[in-house]
Protein backbone atom coordinates (compact mmCIF):
# COMPACT_ATOMS: atom_id res chain seq x y z
CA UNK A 1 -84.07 7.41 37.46
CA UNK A 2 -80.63 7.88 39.29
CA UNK A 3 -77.94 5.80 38.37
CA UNK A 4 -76.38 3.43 40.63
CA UNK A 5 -72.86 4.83 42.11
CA UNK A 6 -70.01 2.62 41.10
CA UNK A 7 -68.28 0.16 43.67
CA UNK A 8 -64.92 0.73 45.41
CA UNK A 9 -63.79 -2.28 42.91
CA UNK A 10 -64.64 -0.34 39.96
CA UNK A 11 -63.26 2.98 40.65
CA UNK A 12 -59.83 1.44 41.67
CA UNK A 13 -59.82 -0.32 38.34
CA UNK A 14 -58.10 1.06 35.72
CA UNK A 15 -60.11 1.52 32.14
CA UNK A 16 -58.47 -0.32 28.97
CA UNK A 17 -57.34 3.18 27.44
CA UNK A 18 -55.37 4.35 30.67
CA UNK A 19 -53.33 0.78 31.14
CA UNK A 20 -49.61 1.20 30.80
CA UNK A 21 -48.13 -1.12 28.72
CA UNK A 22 -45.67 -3.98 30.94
CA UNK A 23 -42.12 -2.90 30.90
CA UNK A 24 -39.38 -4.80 28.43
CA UNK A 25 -37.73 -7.60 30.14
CA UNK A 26 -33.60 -6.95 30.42
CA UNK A 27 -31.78 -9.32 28.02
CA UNK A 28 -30.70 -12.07 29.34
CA UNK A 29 -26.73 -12.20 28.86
CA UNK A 30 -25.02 -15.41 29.00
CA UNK A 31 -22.81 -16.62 30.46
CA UNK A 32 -20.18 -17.17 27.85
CA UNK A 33 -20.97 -13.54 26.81
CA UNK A 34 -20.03 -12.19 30.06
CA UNK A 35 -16.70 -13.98 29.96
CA UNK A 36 -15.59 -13.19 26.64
CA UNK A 37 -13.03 -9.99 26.76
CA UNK A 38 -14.14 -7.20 24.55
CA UNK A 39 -12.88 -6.79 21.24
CA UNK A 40 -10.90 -3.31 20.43
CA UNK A 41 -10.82 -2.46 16.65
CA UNK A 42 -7.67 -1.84 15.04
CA UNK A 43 -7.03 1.67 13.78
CA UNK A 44 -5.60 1.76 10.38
CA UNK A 45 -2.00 2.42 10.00
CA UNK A 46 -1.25 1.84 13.18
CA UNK A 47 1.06 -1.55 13.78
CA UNK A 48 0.66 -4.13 16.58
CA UNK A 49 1.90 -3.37 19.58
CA UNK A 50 5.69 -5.17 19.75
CA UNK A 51 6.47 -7.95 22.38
CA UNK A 52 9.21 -6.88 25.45
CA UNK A 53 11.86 -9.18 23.90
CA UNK A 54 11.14 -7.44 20.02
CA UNK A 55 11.11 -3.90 21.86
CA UNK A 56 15.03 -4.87 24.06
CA UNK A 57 16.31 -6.55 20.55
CA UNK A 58 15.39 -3.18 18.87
CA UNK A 59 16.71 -0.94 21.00
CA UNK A 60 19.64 -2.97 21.36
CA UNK A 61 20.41 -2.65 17.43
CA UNK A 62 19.85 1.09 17.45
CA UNK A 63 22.26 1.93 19.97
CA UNK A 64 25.08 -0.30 18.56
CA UNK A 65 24.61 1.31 15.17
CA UNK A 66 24.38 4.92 16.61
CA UNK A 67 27.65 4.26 18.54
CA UNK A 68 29.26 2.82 15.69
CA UNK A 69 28.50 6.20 13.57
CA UNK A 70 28.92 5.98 9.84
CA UNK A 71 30.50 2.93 7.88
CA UNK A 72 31.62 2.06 4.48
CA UNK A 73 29.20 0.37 2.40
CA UNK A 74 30.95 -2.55 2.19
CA UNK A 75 30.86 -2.91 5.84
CA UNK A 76 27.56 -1.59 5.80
CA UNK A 77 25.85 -4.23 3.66
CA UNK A 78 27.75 -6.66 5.40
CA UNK A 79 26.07 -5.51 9.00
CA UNK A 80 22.56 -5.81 7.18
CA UNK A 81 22.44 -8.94 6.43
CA UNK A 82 23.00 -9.81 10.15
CA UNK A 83 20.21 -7.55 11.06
CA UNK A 84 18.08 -9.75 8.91
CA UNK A 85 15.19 -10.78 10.46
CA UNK A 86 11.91 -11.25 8.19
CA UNK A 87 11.29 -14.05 6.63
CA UNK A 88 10.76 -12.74 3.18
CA UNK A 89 13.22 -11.20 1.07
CA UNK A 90 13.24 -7.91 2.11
CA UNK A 91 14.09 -4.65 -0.37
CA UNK A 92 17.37 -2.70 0.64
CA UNK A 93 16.23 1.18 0.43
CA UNK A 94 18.65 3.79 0.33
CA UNK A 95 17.66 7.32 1.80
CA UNK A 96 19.81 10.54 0.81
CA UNK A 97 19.46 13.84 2.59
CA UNK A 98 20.25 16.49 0.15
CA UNK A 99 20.97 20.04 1.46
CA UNK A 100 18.84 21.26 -1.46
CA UNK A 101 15.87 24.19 -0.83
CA UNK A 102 12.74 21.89 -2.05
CA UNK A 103 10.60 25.18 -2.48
CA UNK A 104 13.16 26.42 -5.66
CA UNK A 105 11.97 24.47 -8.59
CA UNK A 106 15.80 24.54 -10.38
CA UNK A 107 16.87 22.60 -7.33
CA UNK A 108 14.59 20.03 -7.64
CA UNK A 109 16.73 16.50 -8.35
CA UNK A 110 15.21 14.00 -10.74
CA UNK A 111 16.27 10.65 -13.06
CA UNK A 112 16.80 7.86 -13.78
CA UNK A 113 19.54 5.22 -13.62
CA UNK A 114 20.14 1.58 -14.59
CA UNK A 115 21.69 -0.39 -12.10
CA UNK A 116 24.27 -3.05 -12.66
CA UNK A 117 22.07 -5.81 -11.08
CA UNK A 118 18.87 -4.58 -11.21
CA UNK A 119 16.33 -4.22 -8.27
CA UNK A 120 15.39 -8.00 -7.68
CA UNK A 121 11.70 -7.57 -8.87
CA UNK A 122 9.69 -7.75 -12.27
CA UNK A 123 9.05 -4.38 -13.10
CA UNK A 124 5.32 -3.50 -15.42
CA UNK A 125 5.95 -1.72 -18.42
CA UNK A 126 3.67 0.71 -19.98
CA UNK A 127 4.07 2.53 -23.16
CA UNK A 128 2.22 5.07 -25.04
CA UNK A 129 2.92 5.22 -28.76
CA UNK A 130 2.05 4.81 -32.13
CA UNK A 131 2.90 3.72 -35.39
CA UNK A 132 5.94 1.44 -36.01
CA UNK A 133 7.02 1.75 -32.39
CA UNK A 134 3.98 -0.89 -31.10
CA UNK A 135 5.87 -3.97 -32.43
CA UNK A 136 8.79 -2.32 -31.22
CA UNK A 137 7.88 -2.31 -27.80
CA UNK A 138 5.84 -5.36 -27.57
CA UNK A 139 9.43 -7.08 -28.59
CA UNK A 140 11.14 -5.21 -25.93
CA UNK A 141 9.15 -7.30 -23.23
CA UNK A 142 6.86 -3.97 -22.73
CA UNK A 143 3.52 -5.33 -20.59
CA UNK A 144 0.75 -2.85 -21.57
CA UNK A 145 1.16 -0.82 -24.93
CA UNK A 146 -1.21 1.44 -26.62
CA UNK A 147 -1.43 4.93 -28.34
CA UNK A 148 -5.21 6.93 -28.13
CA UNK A 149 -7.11 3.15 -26.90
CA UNK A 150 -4.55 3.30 -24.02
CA UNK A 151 -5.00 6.84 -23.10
CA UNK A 152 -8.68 6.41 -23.30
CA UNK A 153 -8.29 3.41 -20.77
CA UNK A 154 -6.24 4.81 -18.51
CA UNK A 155 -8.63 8.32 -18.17
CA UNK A 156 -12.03 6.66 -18.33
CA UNK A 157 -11.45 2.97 -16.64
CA UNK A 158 -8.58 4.06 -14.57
CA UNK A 159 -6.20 1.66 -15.35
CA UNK A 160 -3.23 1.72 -13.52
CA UNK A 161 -1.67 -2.16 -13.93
CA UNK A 162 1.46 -0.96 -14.27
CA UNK A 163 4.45 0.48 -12.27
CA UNK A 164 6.83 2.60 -14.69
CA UNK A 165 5.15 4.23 -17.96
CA UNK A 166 6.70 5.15 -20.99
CA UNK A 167 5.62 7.60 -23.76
CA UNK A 168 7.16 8.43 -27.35
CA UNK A 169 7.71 12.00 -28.26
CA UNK A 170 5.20 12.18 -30.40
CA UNK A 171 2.29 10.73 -28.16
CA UNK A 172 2.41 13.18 -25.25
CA UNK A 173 0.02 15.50 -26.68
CA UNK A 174 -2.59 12.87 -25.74
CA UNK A 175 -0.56 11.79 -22.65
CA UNK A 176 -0.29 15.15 -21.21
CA UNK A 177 -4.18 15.03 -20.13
CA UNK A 178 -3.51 12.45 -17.86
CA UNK A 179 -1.80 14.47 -15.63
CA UNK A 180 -4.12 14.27 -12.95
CA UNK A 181 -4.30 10.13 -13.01
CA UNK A 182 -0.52 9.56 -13.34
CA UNK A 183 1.35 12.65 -11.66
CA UNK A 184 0.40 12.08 -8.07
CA UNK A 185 1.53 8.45 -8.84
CA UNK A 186 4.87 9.36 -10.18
CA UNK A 187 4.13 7.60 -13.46
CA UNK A 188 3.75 10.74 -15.25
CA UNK A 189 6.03 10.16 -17.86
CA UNK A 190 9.14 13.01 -18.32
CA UNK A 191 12.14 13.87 -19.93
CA UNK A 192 14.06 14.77 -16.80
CA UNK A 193 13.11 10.83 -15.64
CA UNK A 194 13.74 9.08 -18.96
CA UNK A 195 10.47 8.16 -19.45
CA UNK A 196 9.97 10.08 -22.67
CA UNK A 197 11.85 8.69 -25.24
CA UNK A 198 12.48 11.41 -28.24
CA UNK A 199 11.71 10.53 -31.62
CA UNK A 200 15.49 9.64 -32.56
CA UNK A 201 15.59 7.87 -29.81
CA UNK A 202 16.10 4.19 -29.49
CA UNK A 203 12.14 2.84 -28.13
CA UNK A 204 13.42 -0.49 -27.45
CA UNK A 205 16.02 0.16 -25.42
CA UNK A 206 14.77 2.10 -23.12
CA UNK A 207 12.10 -0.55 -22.29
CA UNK A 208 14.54 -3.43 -21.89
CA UNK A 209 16.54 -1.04 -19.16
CA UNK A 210 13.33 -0.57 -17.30
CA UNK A 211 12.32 -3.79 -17.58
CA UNK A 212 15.83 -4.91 -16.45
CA UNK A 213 15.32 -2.39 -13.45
CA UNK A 214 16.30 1.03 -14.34
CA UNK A 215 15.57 3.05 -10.96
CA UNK A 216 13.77 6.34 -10.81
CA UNK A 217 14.74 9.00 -7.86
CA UNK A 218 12.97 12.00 -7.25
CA UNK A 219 13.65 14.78 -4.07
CA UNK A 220 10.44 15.15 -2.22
CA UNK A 221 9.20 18.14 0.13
CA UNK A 222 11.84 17.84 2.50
CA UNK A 223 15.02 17.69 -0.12
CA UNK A 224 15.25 13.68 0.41
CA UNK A 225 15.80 10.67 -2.10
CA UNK A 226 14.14 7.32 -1.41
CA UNK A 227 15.00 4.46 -3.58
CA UNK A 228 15.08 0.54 -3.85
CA UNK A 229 18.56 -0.80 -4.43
CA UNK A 230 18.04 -4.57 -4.36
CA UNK A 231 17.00 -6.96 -1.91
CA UNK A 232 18.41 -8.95 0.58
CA UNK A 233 19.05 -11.81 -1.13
CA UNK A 234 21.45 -10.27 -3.39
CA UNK A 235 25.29 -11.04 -3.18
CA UNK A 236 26.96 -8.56 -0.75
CA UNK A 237 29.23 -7.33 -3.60
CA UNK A 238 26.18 -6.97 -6.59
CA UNK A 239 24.47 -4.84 -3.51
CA UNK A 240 27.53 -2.46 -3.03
CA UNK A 241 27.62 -2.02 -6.45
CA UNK A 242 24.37 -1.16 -7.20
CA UNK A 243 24.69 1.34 -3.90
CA UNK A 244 27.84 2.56 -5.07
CA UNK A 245 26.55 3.76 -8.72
CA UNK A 246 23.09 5.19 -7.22
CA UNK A 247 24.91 7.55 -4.98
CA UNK A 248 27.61 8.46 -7.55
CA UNK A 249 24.43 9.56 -9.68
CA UNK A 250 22.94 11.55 -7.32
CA UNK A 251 26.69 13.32 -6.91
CA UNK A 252 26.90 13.93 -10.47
CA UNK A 253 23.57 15.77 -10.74
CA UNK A 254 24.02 18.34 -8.29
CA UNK A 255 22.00 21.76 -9.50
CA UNK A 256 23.79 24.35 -10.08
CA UNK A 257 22.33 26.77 -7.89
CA UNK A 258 23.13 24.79 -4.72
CA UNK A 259 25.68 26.60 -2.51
CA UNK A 260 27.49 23.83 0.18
CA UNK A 261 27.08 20.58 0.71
CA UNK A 262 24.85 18.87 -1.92
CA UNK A 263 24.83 15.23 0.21
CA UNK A 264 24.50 15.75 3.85
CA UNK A 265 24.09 12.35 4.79
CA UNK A 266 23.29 9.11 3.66
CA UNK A 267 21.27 5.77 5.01
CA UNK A 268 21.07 2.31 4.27
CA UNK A 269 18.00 0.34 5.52
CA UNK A 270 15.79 -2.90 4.31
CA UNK A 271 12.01 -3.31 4.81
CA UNK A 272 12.01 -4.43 8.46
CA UNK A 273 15.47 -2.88 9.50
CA UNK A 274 17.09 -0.34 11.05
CA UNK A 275 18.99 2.63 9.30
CA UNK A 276 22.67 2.45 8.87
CA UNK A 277 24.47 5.40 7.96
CA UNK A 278 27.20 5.52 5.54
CA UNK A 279 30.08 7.19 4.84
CA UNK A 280 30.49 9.98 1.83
């Protein structure tokens, strides 16, 4: 028996295997969505862009202190505190170009020096050592003290609560593996920066200068200083003081193998100021 030959209807139908499936709908945007301006993300390290009137101000204060050429401190000082503009109390930075060759090691220029009026700011202690010299410390006013538990803490945990660090003579055996933690920090303690204090040396002491703000300086790559001298809130006199004795330190430890002039030039600045440059 022949079967019966399917209707027009039926071949024009598709079967359930062959269907394609409906297309998705387009989302629906709203209104309020459409309005709203899209959002660019901020790149880190890069500040917000600076209104016309900051930008004229600015550029305004840069050519009056380029004409003027270099000052006295005194005078200098005097001109940043006008220039104050924050509203917090800003740290005044001194920046000496050295005409030093960074690549000679001998050349290199490193300390430490307690200024008359300190910095302005609570400086964290630490101190690595042993024995007698624990109580010693701790009555100094030292924040974080420790011999082998300290060491321990600061290579396993990574502790790092503290901004200058102090060892005794006798403890950098142990100190001297943290190299790695504390030398790209700068709080790698060192004779050259005062930070190691010898075993006739007076523990104590050198804590309460820290503490009171003894400043470290170090050249970098380029043969320049960068230091805090203060802040802004300071008396214009205990600020030219303070200025005064950091860059009579930095005269007095000119290397020996440096042929010329060992200060090229010298800048005063705060946190949200221009540079001034000074006379030496």
């Amino acid at each position: 028996m022949v079967a019966p030959a399917p209707t027009e209807a039926a071949v024009a139908a598709p079967t359930g295997g062959d269907k394609k499936p409906d297309a998705p709908e387009a989302p629906q945007v709203k209104k309020a969505d459409a309005l709203e301006t899209p959002q660019v993300k901020k790149k880190p390290g890069v500040p917000p862009r600076r209104g016309k009137k900051l930008r004229n101000h600015l550029k305004n204060v840069e050519k009056k202190l380029r004409d003027a050429g270099p000052v006295s401190v005194k005078q200098a000082v005097a001109e940043l505190k006008k220039l104050k503009r924050a509203k917090f109390d800003e740290t005044v930075e001194i920046h000496i170009n050295l005409g030093i060759d960074p690549t000679q090691s001998d050349q290199m220029v490193r300390g430490a020096i307690p200024l008359p009026h300190g910095i302005g700011k609570s400086v964290r202690v630490a101190v690595f050592c042993q024995g007698d010299n624990i109580e010693k410390a701790k009555a100094a006013g030292a924040d974080v003290v420790g011999g082998a538990d300290l060491v321990e803490k600061v290579q396993k945990q990574n502790f790092l609560d503290f901004d200058v660090a102090l060892a005794s003579q006798d403890m950098m055996g142990q100190v001297s593996r943290l190299g790695k933690v504390l030398g790209p920090r700068g709080l790698m303690p060192t004779p050259k920066a005062g930070t190691v204090v010898p075993a006739t040396g007076d523990l104590a002491s050198v804590v309460r200068e820290f503490k009171a703000g003894k400043v470290e300086y170090r050249s970098d790559k380029t043969g320049q200083i960068h230091a805090g001298v203060g802040k802004m809130s300071f008396d214009e006199q205990k600020l030219v003081e303070n200025i005064t004795v950091f860059v009579e330190q930095i005269r007095s430890v000119k290397p020996s193998g440096v042929k010329g002039n060992f200060i090229n030039g010298v800048v005063l600045s705060a946190t949200m100021s221009a540079g001034i440059r000074l006379t030496v």
